[in-house]
Protein backbone atom coordinates (compact mmCIF):
# COMPACT_ATOMS: atom_id res chain seq x y z
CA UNK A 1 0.00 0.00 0.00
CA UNK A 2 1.31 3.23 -0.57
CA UNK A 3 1.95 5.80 1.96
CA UNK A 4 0.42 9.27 1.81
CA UNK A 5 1.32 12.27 4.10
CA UNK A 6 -1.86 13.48 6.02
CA UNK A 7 -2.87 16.77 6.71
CA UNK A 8 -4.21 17.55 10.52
CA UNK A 9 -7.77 17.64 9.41
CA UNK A 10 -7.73 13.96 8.59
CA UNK A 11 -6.65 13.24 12.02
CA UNK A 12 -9.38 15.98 13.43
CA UNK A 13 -11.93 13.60 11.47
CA UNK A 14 -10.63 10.36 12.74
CA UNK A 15 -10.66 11.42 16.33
CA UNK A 16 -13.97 13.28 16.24
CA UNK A 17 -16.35 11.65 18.58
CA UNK A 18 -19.42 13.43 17.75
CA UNK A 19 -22.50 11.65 15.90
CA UNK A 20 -22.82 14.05 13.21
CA UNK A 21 -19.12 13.70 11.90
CA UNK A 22 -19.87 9.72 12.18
CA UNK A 23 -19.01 9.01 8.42
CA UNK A 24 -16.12 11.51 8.16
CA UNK A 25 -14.22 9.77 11.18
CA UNK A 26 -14.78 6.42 9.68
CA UNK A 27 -13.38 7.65 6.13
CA UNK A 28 -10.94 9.22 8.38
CA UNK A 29 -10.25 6.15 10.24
CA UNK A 30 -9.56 4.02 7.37
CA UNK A 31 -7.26 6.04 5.66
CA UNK A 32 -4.80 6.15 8.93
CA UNK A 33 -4.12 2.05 9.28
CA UNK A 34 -0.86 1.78 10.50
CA UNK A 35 2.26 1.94 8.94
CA UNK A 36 0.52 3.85 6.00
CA UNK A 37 1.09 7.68 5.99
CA UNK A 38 3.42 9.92 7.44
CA UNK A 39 3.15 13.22 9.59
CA UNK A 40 4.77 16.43 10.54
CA UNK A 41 5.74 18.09 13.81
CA UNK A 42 3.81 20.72 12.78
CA UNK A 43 0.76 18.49 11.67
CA UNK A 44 0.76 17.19 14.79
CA UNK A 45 0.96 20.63 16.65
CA UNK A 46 -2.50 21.50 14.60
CA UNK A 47 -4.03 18.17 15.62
CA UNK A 48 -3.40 19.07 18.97
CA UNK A 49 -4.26 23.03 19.27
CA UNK A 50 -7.71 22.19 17.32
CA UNK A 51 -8.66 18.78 19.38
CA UNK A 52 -7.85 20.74 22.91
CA UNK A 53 -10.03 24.07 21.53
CA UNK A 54 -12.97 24.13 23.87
CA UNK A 55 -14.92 25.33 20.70
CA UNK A 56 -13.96 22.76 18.42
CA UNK A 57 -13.32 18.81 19.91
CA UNK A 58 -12.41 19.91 23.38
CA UNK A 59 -10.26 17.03 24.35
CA UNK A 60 -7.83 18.11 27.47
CA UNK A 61 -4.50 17.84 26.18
CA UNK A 62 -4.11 14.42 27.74
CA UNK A 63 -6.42 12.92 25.26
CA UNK A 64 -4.70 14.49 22.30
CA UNK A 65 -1.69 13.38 23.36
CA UNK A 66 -3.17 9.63 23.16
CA UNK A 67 -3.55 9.95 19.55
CA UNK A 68 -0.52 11.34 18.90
CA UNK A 69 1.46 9.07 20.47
CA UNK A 70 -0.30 6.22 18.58
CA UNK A 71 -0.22 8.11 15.19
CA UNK A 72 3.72 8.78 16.27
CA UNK A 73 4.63 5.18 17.14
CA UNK A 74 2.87 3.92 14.48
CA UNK A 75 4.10 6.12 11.25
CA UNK A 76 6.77 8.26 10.13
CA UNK A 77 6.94 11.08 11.30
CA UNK A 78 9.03 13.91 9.92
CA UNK A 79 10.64 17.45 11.47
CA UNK A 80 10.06 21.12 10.43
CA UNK A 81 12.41 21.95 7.19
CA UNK A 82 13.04 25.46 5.52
C-alpha cells in the first residue's frame, strides 16, 4: 500500500467523537491504518491546538496526546524543514 502524508484535518476527522461527523471519522479512520502515511511536527501541533479548543473537539491535552502518540509510534513522522 502506498503511503500518503496526512494533513491535521484527517486526524481531526478520525478522532472526532461526535455523531454528526460519524461518516467523516470512519473515512478518516480508514485512511490512517498503520504503517501507511506519514506526519509532521507541525501536523501534529495542529491536531493538537484544534482537538484541545474548547470550541472545536475539546479534548484536554491528555487525550490528544493519546492519539498522537499512537499516530507517532505507528508512522513516520518527519521534522520542520526550511
Amino acid at each position: 500500500m502506498m503511503s500518503a502524508f496526512v494533513d491535521s484535518n484527517i486526524l481531526l476527522y478520525a478522532a472526532d467523537g461526535r455523531v454528526a461527523e460519524a461518516d467523516k471519522a470512519e473515512v478518516a479512520r480508514r485512511m490512517l491504518a498503520p504503517g501507511t502515511f506519514h506526519l509532521s511536527v507541525q501536523v501534529i501541533s495542529e491536531f493538537t491546538a484544534v482537538a484541545t479548543n474548547p470550541n472545536k473537539l475539546g479534548m484536554s491535552r491528555e487525550e490528544a496526546a493519546v492519539y498522537c502518540d499512537m499516530w507517532r509510534d505507528t508512522n513516520e513522522v518527519h521534522p520542520l524543514t526550511i
